[in-house]
PDB file of N, CA and C in Angstrom:
ATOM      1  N   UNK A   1     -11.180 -11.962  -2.303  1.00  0.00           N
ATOM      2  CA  UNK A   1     -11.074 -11.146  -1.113  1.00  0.00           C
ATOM      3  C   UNK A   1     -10.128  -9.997  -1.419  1.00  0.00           C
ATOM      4  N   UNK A   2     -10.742  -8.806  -1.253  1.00  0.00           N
ATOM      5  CA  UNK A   2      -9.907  -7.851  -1.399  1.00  0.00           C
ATOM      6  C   UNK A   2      -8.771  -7.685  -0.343  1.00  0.00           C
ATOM      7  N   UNK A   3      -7.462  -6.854  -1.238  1.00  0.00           N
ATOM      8  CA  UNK A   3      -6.326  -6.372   0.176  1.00  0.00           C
ATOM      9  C   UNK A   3      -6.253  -4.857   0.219  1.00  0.00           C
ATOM     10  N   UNK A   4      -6.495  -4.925   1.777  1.00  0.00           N
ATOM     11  CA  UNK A   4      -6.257  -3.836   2.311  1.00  0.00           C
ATOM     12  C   UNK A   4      -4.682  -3.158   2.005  1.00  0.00           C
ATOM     13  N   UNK A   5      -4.312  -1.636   1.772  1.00  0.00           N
ATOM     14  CA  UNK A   5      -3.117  -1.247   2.176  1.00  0.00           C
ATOM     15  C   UNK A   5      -2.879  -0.653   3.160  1.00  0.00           C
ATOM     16  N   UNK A   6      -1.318  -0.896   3.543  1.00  0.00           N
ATOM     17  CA  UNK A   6      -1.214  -0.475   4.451  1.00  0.00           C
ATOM     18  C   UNK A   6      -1.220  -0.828   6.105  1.00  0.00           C
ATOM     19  N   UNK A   7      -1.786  -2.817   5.972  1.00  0.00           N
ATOM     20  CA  UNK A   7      -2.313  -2.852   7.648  1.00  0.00           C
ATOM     21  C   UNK A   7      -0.919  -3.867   7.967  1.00  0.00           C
ATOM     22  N   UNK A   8       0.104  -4.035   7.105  1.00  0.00           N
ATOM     23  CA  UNK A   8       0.930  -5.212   7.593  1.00  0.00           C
ATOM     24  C   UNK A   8       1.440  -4.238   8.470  1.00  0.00           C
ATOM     25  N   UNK A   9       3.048  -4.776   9.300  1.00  0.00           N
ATOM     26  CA  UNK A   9       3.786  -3.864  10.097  1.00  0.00           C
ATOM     27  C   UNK A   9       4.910  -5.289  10.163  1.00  0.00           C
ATOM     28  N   UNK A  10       6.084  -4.681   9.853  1.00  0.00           N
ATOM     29  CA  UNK A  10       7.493  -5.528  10.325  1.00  0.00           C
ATOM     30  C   UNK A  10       8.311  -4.741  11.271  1.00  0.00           C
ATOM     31  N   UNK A  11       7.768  -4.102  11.902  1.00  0.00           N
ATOM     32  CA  UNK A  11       8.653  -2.736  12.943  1.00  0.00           C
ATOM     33  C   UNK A  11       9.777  -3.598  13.696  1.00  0.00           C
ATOM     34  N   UNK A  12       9.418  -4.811  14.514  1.00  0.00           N
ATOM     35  CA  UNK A  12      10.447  -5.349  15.205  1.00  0.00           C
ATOM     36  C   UNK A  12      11.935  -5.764  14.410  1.00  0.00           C
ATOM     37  N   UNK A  13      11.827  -5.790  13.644  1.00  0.00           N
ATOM     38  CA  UNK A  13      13.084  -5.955  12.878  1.00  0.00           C
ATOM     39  C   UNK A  13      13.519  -4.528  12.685  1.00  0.00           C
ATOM     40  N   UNK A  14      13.580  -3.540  12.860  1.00  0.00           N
ATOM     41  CA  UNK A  14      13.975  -2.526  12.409  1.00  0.00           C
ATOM     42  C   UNK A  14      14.323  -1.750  13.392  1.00  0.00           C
ATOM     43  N   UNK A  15      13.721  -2.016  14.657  1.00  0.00           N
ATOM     44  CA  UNK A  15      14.136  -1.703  16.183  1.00  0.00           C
ATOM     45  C   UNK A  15      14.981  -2.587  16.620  1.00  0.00           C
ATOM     46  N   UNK A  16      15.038  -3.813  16.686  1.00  0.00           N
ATOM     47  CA  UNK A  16      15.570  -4.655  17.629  1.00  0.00           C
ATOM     48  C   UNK A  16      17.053  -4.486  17.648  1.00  0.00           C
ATOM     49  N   UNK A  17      17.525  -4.550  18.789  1.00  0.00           N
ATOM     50  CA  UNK A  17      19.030  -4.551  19.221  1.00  0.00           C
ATOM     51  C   UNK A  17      20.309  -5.417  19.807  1.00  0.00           C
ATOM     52  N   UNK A  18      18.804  -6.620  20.339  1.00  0.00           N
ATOM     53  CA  UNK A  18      19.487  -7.790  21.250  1.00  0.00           C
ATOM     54  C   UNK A  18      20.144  -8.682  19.915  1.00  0.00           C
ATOM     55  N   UNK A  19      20.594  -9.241  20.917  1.00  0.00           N
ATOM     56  CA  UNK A  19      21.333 -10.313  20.138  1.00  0.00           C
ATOM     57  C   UNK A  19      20.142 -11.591  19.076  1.00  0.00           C
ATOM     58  N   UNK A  20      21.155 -11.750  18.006  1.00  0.00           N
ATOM     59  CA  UNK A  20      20.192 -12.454  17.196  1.00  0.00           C
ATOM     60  C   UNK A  20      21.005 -13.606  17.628  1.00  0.00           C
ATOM     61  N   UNK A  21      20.123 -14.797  17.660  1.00  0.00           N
ATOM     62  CA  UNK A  21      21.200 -15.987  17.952  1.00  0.00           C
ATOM     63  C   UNK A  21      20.221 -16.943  18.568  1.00  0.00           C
ATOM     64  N   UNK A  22      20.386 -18.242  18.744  1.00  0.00           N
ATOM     65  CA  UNK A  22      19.603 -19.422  19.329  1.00  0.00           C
ATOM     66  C   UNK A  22      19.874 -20.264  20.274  1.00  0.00           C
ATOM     67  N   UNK A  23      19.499 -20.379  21.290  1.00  0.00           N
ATOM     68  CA  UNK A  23      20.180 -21.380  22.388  1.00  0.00           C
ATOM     69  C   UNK A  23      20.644 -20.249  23.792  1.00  0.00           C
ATOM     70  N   UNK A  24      20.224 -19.260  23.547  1.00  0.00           N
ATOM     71  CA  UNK A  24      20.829 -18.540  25.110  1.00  0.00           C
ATOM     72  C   UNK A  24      20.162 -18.145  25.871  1.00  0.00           C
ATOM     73  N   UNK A  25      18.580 -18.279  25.565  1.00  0.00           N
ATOM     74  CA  UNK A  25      17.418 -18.256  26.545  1.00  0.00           C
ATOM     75  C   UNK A  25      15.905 -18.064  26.083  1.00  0.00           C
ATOM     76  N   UNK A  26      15.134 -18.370  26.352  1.00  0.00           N
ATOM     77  CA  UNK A  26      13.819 -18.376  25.677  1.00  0.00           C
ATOM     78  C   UNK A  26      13.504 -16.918  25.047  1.00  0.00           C
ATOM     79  N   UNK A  27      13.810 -15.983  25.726  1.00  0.00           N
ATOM     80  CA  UNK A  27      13.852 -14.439  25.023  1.00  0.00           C
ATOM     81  C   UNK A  27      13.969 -14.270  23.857  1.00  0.00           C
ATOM     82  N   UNK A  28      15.726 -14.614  24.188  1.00  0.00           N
ATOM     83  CA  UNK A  28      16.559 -14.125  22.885  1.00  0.00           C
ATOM     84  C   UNK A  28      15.937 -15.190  21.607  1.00  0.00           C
ATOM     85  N   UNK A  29      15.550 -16.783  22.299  1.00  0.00           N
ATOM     86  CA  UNK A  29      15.111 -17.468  21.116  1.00  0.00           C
ATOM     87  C   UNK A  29      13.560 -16.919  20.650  1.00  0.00           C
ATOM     88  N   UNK A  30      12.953 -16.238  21.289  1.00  0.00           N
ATOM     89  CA  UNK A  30      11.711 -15.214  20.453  1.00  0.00           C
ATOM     90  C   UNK A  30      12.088 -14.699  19.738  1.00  0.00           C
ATOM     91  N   UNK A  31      12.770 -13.880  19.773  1.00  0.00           N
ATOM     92  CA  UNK A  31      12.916 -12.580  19.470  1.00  0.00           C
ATOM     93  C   UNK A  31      14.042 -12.981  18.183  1.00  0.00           C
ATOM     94  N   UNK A  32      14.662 -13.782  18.181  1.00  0.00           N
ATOM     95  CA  UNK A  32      15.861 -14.308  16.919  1.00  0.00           C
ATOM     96  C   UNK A  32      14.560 -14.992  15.749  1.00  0.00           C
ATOM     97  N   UNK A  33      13.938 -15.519  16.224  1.00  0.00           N
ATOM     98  CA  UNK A  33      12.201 -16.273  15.180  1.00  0.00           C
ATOM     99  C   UNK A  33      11.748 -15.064  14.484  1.00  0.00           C
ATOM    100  N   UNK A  34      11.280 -13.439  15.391  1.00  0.00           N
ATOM    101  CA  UNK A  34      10.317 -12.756  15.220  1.00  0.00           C
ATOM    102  C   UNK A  34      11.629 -12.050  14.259  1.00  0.00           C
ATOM    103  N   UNK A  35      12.456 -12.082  14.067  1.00  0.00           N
ATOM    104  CA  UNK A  35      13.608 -10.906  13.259  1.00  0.00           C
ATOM    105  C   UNK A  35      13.733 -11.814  11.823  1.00  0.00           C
ATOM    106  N   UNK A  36      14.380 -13.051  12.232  1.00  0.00           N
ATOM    107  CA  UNK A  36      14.352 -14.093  11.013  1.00  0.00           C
ATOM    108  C   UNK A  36      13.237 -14.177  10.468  1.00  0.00           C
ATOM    109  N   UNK A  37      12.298 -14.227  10.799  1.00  0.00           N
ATOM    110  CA  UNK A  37      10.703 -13.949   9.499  1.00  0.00           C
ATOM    111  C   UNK A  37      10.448 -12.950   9.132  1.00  0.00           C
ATOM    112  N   UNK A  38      10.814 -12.087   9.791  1.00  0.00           N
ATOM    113  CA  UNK A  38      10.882 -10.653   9.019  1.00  0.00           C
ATOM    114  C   UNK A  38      11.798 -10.421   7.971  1.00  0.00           C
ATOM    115  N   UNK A  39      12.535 -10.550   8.566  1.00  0.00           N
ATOM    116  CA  UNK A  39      13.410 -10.624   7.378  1.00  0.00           C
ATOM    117  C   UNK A  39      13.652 -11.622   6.194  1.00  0.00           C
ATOM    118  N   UNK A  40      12.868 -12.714   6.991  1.00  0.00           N
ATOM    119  CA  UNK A  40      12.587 -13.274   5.626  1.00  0.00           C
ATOM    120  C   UNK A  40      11.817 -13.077   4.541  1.00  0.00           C
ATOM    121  N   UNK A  41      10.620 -12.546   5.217  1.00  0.00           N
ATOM    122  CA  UNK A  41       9.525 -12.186   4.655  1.00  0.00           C
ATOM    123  C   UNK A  41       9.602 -11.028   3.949  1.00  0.00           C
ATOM    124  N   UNK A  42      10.466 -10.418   3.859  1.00  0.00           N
ATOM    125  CA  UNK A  42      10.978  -9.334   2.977  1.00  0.00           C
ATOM    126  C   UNK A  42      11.073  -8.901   1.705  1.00  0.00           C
ATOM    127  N   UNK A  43       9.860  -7.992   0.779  1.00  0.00           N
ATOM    128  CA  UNK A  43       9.820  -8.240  -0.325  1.00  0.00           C
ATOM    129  C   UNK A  43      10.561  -8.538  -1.641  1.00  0.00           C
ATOM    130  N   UNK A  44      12.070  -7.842  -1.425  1.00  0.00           N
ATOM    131  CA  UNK A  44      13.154  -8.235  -1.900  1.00  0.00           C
ATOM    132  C   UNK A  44      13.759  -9.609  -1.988  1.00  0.00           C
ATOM    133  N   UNK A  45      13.982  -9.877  -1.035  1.00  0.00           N
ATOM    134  CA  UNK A  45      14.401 -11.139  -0.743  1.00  0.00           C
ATOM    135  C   UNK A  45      13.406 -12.392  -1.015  1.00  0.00           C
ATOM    136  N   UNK A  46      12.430 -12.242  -1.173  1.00  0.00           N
ATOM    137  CA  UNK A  46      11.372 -13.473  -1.543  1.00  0.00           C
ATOM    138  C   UNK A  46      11.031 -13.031  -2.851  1.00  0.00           C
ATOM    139  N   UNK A  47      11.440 -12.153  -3.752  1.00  0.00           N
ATOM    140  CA  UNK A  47      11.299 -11.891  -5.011  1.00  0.00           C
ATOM    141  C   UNK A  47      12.555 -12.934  -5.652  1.00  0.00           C
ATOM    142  N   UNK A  48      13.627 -12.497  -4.707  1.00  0.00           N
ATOM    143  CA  UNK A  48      14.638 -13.189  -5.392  1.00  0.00           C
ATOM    144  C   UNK A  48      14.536 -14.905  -5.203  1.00  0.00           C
ATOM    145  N   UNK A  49      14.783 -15.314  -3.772  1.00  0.00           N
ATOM    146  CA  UNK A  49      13.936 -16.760  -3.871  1.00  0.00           C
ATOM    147  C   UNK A  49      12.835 -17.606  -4.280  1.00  0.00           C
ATOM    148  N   UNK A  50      11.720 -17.121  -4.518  1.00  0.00           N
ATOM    149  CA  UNK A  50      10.381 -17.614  -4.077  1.00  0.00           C
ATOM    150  C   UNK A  50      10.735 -18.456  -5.611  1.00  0.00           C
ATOM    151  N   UNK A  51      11.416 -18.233  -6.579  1.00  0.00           N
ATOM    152  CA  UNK A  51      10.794 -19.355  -7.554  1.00  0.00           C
ATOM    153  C   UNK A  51      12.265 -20.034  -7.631  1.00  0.00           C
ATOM    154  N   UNK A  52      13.443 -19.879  -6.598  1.00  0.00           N
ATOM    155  CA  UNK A  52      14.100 -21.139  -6.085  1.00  0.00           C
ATOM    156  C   UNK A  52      13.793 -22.300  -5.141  1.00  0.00           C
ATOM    157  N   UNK A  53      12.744 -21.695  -4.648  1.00  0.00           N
ATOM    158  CA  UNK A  53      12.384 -22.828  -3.702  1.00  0.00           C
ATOM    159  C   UNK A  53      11.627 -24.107  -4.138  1.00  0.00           C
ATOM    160  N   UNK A  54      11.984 -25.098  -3.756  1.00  0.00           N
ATOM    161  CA  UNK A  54      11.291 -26.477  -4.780  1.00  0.00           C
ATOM    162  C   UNK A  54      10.013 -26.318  -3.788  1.00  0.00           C
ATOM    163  N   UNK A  55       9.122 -27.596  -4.717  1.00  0.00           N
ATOM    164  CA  UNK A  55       7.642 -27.434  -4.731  1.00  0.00           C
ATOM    165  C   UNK A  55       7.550 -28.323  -3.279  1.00  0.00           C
ATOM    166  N   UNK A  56       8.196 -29.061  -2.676  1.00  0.00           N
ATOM    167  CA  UNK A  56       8.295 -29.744  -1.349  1.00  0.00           C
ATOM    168  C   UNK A  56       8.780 -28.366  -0.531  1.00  0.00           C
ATOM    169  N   UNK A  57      10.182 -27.486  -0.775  1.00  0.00           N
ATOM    170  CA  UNK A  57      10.026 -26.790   0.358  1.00  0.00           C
ATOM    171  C   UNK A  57       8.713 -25.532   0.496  1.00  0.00           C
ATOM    172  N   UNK A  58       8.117 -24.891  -0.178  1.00  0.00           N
ATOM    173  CA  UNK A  58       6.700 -24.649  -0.272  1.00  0.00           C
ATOM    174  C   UNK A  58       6.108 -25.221   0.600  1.00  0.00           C
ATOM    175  N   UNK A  59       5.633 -26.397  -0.199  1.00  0.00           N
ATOM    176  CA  UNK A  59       4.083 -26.815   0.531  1.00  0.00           C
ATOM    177  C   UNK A  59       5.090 -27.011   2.286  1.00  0.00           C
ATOM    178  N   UNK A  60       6.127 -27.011   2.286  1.00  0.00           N
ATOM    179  CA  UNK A  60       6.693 -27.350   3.626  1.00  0.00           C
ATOM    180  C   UNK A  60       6.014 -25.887   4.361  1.00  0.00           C
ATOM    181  N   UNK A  61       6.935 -24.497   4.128  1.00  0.00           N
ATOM    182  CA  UNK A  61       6.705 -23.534   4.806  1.00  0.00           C
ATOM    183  C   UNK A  61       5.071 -23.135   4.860  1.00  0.00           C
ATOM    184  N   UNK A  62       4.474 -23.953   3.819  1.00  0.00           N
ATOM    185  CA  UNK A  62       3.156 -23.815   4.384  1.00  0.00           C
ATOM    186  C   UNK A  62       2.247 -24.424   5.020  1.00  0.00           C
ATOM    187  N   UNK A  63       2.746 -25.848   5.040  1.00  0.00           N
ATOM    188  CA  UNK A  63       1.783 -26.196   5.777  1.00  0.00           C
ATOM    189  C   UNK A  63       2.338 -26.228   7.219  1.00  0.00           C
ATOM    190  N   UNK A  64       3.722 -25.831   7.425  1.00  0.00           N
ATOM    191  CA  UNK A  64       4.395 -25.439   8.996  1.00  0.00           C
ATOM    192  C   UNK A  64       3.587 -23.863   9.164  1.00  0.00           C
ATOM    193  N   UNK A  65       3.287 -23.363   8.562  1.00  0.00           N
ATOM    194  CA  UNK A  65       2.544 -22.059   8.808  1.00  0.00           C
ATOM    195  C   UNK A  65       1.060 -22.340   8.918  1.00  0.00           C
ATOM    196  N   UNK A  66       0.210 -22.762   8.322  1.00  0.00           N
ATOM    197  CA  UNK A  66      -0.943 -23.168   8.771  1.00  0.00           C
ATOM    198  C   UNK A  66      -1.181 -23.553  10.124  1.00  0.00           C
ATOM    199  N   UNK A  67       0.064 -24.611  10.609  1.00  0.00           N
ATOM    200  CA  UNK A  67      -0.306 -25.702  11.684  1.00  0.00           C
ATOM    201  C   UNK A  67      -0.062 -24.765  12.859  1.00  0.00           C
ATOM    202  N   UNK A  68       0.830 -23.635  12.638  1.00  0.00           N
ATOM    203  CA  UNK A  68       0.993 -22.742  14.015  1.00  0.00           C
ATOM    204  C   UNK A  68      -0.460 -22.257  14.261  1.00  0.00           C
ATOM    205  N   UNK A  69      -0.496 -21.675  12.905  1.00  0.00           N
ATOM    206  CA  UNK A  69      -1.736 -20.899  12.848  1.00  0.00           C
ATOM    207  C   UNK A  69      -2.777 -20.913  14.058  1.00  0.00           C
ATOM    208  N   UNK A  70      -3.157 -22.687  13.093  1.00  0.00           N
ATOM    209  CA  UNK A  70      -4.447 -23.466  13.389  1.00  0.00           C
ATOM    210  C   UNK A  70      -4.388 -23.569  15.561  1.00  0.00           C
ATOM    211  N   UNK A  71      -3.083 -23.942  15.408  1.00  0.00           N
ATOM    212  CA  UNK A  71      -2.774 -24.454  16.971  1.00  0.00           C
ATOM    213  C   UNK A  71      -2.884 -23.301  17.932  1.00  0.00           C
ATOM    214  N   UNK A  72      -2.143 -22.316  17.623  1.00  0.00           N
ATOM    215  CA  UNK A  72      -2.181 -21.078  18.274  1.00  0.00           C
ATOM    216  C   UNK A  72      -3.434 -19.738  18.643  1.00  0.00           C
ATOM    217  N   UNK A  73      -4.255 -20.129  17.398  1.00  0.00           N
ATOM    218  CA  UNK A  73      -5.117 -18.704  17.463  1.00  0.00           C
ATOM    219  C   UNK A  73      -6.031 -19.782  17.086  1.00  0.00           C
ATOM    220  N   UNK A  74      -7.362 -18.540  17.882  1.00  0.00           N
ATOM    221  CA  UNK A  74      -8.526 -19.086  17.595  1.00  0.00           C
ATOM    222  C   UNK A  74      -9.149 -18.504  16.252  1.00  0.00           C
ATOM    223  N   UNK A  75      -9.923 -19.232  15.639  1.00  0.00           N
ATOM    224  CA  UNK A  75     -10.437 -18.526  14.591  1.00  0.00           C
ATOM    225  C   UNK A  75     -10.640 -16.926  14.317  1.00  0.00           C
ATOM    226  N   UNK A  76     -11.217 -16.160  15.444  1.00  0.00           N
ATOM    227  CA  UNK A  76     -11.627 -14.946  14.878  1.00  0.00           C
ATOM    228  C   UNK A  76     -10.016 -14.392  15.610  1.00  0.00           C
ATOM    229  N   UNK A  77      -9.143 -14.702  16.191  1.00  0.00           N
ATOM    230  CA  UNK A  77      -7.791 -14.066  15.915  1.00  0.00           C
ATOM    231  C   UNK A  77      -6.915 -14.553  14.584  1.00  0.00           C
ATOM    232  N   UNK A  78      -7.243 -15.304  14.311  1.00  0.00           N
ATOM    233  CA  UNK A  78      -6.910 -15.522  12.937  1.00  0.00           C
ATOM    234  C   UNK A  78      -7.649 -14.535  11.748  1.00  0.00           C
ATOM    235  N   UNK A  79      -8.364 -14.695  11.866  1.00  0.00           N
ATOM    236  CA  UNK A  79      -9.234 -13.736  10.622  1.00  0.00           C
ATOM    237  C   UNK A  79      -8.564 -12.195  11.301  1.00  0.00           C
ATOM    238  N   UNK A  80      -8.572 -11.672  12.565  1.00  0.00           N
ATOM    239  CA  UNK A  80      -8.337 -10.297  12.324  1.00  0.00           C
ATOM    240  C   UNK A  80      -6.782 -10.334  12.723  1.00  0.00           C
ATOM    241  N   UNK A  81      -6.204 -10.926  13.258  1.00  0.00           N
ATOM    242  CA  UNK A  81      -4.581 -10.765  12.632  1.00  0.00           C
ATOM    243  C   UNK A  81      -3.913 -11.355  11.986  1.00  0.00           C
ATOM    244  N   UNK A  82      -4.129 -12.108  11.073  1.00  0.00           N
ATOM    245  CA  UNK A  82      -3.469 -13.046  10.586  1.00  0.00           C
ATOM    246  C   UNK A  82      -4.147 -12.226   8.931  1.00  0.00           C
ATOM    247  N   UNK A  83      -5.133 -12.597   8.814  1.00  0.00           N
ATOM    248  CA  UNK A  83      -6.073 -12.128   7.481  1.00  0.00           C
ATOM    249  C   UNK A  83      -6.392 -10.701   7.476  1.00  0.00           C
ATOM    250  N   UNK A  84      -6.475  -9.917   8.815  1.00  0.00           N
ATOM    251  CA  UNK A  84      -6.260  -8.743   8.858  1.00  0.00           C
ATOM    252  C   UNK A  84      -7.825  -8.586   8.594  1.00  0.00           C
ATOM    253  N   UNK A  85      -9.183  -8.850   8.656  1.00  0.00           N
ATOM    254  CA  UNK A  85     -10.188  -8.736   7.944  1.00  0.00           C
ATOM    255  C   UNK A  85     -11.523  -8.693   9.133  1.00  0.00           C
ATOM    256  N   UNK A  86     -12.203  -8.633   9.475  1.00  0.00           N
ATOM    257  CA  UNK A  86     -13.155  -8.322  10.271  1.00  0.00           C
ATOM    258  C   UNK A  86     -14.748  -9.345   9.991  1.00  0.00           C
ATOM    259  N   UNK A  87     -13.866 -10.554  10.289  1.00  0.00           N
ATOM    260  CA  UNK A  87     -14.539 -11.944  10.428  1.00  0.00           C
ATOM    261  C   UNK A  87     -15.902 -11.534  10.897  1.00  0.00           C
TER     262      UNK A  87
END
């Protein structure tokens, strides 16, 4: 499957202003998730980790990423935001 350039977007991390932090209201606990994966997901930063992470925490962050996936979106929102691709 080919990749497209150009269709990701991490904008909320780069705007956001509220408080980062957990436990002070369902908001702020969105919005502290949607900054922390961004920033995790950060090409720098997963260059430098990705081959510290053992082979359990892996298959961990992935199969905790699948299961949102699967639970949350229906198939063809999966294929066009998730895969970005025109199911």
């Amino acid at each position: 499957m080919g990749r497209k350039m150009g269709i990701h977007s991490h904008n909320f991390v780069e705007t956001y202003r509220g408080l980062v932090g957990f436990g002070a209201d369902r908001k702020t606990d969105e919005n502290t998730v949607i900054y922390y994966l961004q920033k995790f997901s950060d090409d720098k930063l997963m260059a430098k980790m990705i081959t510290r992470i053992t082979d359990n925490e892996l298959l961990d962050i992935y199969n905790l990423i699948n299961r949102i996936l699967k639970k949350y979106l229906t198939d063809a929102e999966y294929h066009h935001l998730f895969l970005k691709d025109e199911h």
